[in-house]
C-alpha atoms as a PDB file:
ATOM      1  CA  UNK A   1     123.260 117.854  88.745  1.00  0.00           C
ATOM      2  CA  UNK A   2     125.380 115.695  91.475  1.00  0.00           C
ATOM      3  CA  UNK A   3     124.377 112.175  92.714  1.00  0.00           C
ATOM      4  CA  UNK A   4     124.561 114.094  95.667  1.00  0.00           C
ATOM      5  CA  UNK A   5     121.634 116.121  95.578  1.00  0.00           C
ATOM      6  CA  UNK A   6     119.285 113.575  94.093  1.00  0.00           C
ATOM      7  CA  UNK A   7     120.225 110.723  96.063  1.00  0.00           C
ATOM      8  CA  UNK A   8     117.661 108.264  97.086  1.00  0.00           C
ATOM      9  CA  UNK A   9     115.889 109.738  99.497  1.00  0.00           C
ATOM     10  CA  UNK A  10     114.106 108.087 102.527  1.00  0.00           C
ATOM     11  CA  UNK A  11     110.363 109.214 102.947  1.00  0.00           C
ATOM     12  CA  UNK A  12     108.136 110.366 105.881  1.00  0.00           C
ATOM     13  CA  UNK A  13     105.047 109.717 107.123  1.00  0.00           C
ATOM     14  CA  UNK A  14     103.457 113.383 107.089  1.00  0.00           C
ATOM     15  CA  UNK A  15     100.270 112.960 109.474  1.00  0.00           C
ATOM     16  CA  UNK A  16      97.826 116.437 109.595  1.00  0.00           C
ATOM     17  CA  UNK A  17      95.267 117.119 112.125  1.00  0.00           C
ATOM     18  CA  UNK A  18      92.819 116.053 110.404  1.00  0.00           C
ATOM     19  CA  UNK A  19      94.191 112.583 110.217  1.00  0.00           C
ATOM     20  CA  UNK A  20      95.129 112.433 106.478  1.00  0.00           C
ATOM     21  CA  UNK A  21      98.487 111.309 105.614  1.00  0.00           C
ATOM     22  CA  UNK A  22     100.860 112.238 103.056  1.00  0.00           C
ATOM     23  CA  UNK A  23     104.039 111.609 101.940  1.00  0.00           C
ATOM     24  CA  UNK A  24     107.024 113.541 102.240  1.00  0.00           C
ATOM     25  CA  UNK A  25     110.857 113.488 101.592  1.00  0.00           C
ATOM     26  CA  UNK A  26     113.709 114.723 103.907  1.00  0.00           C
ATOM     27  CA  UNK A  27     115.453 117.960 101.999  1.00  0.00           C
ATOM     28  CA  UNK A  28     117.888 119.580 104.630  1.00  0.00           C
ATOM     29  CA  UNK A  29     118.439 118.253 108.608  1.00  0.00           C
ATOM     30  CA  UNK A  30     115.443 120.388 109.530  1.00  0.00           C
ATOM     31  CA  UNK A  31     112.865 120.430 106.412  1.00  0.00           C
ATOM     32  CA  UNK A  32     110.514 117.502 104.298  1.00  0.00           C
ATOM     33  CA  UNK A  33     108.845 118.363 101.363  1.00  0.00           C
ATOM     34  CA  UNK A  34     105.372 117.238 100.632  1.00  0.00           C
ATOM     35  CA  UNK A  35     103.784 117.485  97.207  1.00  0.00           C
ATOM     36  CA  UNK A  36     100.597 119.850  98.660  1.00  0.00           C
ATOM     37  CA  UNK A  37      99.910 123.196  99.147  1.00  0.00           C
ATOM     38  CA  UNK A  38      97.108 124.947 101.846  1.00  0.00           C
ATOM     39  CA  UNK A  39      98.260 123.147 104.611  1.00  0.00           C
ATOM     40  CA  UNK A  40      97.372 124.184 108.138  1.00  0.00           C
ATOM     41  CA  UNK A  41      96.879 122.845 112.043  1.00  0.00           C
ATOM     42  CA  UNK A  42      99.342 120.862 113.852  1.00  0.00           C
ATOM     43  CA  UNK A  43     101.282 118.753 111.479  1.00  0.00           C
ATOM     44  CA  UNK A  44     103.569 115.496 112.696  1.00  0.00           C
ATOM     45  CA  UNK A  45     106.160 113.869 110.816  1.00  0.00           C
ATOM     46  CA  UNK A  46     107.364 110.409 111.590  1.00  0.00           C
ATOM     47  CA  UNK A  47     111.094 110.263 112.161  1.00  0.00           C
ATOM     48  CA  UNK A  48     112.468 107.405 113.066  1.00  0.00           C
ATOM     49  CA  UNK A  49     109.477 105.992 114.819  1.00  0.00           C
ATOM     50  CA  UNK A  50     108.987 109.211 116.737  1.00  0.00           C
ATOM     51  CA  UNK A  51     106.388 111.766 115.779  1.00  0.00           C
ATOM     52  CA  UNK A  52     107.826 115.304 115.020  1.00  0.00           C
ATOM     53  CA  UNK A  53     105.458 118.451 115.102  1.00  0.00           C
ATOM     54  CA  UNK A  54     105.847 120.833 112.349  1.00  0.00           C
ATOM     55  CA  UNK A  55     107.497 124.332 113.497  1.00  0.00           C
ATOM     56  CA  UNK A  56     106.592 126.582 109.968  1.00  0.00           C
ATOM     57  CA  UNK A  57     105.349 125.988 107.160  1.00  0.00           C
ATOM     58  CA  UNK A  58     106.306 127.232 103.701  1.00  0.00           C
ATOM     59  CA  UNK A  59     104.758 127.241 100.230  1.00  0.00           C
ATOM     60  CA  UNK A  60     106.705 127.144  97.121  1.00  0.00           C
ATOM     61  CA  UNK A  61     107.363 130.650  95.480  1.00  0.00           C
ATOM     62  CA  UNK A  62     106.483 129.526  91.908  1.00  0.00           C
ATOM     63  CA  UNK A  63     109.504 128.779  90.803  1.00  0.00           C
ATOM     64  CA  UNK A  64     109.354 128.666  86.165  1.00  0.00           C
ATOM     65  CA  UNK A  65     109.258 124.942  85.400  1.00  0.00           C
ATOM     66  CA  UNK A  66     108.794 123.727  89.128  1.00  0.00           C
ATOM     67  CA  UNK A  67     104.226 123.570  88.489  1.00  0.00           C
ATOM     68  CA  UNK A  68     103.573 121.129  91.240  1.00  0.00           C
ATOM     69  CA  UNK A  69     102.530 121.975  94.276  1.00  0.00           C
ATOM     70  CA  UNK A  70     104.633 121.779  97.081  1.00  0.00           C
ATOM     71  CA  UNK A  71     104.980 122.362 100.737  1.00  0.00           C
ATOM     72  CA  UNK A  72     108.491 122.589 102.809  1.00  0.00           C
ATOM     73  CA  UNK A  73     107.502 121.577 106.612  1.00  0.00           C
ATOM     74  CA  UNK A  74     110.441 123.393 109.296  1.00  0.00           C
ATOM     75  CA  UNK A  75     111.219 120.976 112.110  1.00  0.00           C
ATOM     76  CA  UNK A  76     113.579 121.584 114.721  1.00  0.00           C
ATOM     77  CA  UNK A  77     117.257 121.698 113.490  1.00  0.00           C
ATOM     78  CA  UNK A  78     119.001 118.826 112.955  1.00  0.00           C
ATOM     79  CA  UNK A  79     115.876 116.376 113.246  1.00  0.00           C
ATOM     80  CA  UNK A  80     117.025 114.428 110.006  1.00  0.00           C
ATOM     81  CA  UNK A  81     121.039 113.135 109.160  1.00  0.00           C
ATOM     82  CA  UNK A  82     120.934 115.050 105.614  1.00  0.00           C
ATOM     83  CA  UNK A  83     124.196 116.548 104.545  1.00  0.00           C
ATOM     84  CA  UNK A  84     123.241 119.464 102.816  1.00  0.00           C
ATOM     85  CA  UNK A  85     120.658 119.700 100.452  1.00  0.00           C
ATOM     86  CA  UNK A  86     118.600 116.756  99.115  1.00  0.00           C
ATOM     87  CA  UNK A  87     116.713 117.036  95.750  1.00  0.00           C
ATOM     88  CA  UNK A  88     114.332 113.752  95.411  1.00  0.00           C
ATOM     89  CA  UNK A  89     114.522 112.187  92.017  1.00  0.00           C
ATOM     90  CA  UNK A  90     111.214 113.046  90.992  1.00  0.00           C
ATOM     91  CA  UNK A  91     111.062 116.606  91.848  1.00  0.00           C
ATOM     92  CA  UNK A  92     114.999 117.168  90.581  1.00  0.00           C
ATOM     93  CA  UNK A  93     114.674 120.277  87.703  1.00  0.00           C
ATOM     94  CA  UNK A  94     115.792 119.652  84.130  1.00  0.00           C
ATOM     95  CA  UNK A  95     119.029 119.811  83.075  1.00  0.00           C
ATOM     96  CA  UNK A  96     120.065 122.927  81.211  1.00  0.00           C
ATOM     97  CA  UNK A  97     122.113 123.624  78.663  1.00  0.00           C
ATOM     98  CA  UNK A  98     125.668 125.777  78.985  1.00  0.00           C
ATOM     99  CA  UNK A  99     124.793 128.731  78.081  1.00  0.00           C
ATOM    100  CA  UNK A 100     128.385 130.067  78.188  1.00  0.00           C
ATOM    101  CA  UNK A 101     127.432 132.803  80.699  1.00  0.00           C
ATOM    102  CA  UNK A 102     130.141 133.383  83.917  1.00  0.00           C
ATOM    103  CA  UNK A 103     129.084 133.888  87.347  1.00  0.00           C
ATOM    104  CA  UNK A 104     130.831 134.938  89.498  1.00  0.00           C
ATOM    105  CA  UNK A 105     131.077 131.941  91.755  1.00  0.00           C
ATOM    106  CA  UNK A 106     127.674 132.957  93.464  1.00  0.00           C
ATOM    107  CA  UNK A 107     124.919 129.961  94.030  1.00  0.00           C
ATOM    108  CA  UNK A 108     121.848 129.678  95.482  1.00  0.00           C
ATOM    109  CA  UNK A 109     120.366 126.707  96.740  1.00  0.00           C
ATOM    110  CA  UNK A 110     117.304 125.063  94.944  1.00  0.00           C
ATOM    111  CA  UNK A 111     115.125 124.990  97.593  1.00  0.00           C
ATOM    112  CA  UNK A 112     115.593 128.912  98.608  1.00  0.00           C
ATOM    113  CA  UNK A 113     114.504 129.166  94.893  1.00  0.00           C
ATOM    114  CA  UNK A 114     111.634 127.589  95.694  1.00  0.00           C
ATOM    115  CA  UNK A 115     110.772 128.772  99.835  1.00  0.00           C
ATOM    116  CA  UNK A 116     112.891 131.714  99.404  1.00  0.00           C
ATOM    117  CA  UNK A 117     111.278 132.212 103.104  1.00  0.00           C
ATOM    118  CA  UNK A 118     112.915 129.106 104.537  1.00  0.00           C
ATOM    119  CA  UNK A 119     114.849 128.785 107.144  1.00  0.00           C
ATOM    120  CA  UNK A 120     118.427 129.128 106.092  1.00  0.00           C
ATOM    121  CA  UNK A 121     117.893 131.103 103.277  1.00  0.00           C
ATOM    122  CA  UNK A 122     116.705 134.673 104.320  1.00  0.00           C
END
């Protein structure tokens, strides 16, 4: 896996209406992931010292090997500097094994594995 996509990622302050806070990590320039699922109401995200509401909100597809809950948040494009795709360290998936098997050159991004829904990916 590149250094790239499991950089050290900054985290968020993820605030939902009912006041409860969680944490959540910066993926793309318009999504944070939370480790959570049944989300719903207006949710903020701190950015920078500026609160950020929530546009959609997506719940992991159940991706084999991925079992924690998680939660991408949409926010308008370009609301974090991320280049790319951004895998946090504790959420990166296992390495695997060559297998030997050819492609033919076609990739998908992690997290449309995972919100197959997201923005960016349908």
């Amino acid at each position: 896996m590149s250094e790239q996509l499991t950089q050290q990622a900054s985290t968020y302050r993820v605030t939902l209406e009912n006041g409860m806070t969680l944490v959540g990590w910066p993926i793309r320039a318009d999504h944070v992931v939370v480790q959570a699922s049944g989300l719903t109401g207006p949710i903020t995200v701190r950015i920078d010292g500026q609160d950020i509401e929530v546009t959609n909100v997506y719940e992991s597809a159940g991706v084999e090997d991925f079992s924690m809950p998680v939660t991408a948040l949409e926010l308008p494009e370009g609301s974090i500097d991320v280049p790319g795709e951004i895998i946090p360290p504790h959420m990166a998936p296992q390495e695997q094994a060559d297998d030997g098997s050819q492609t033919m050159g076609a990739r998908t991004f992690f997290w449309c594995l995972v919100f197959p829904r997201m923005r960016g990916c349908r």
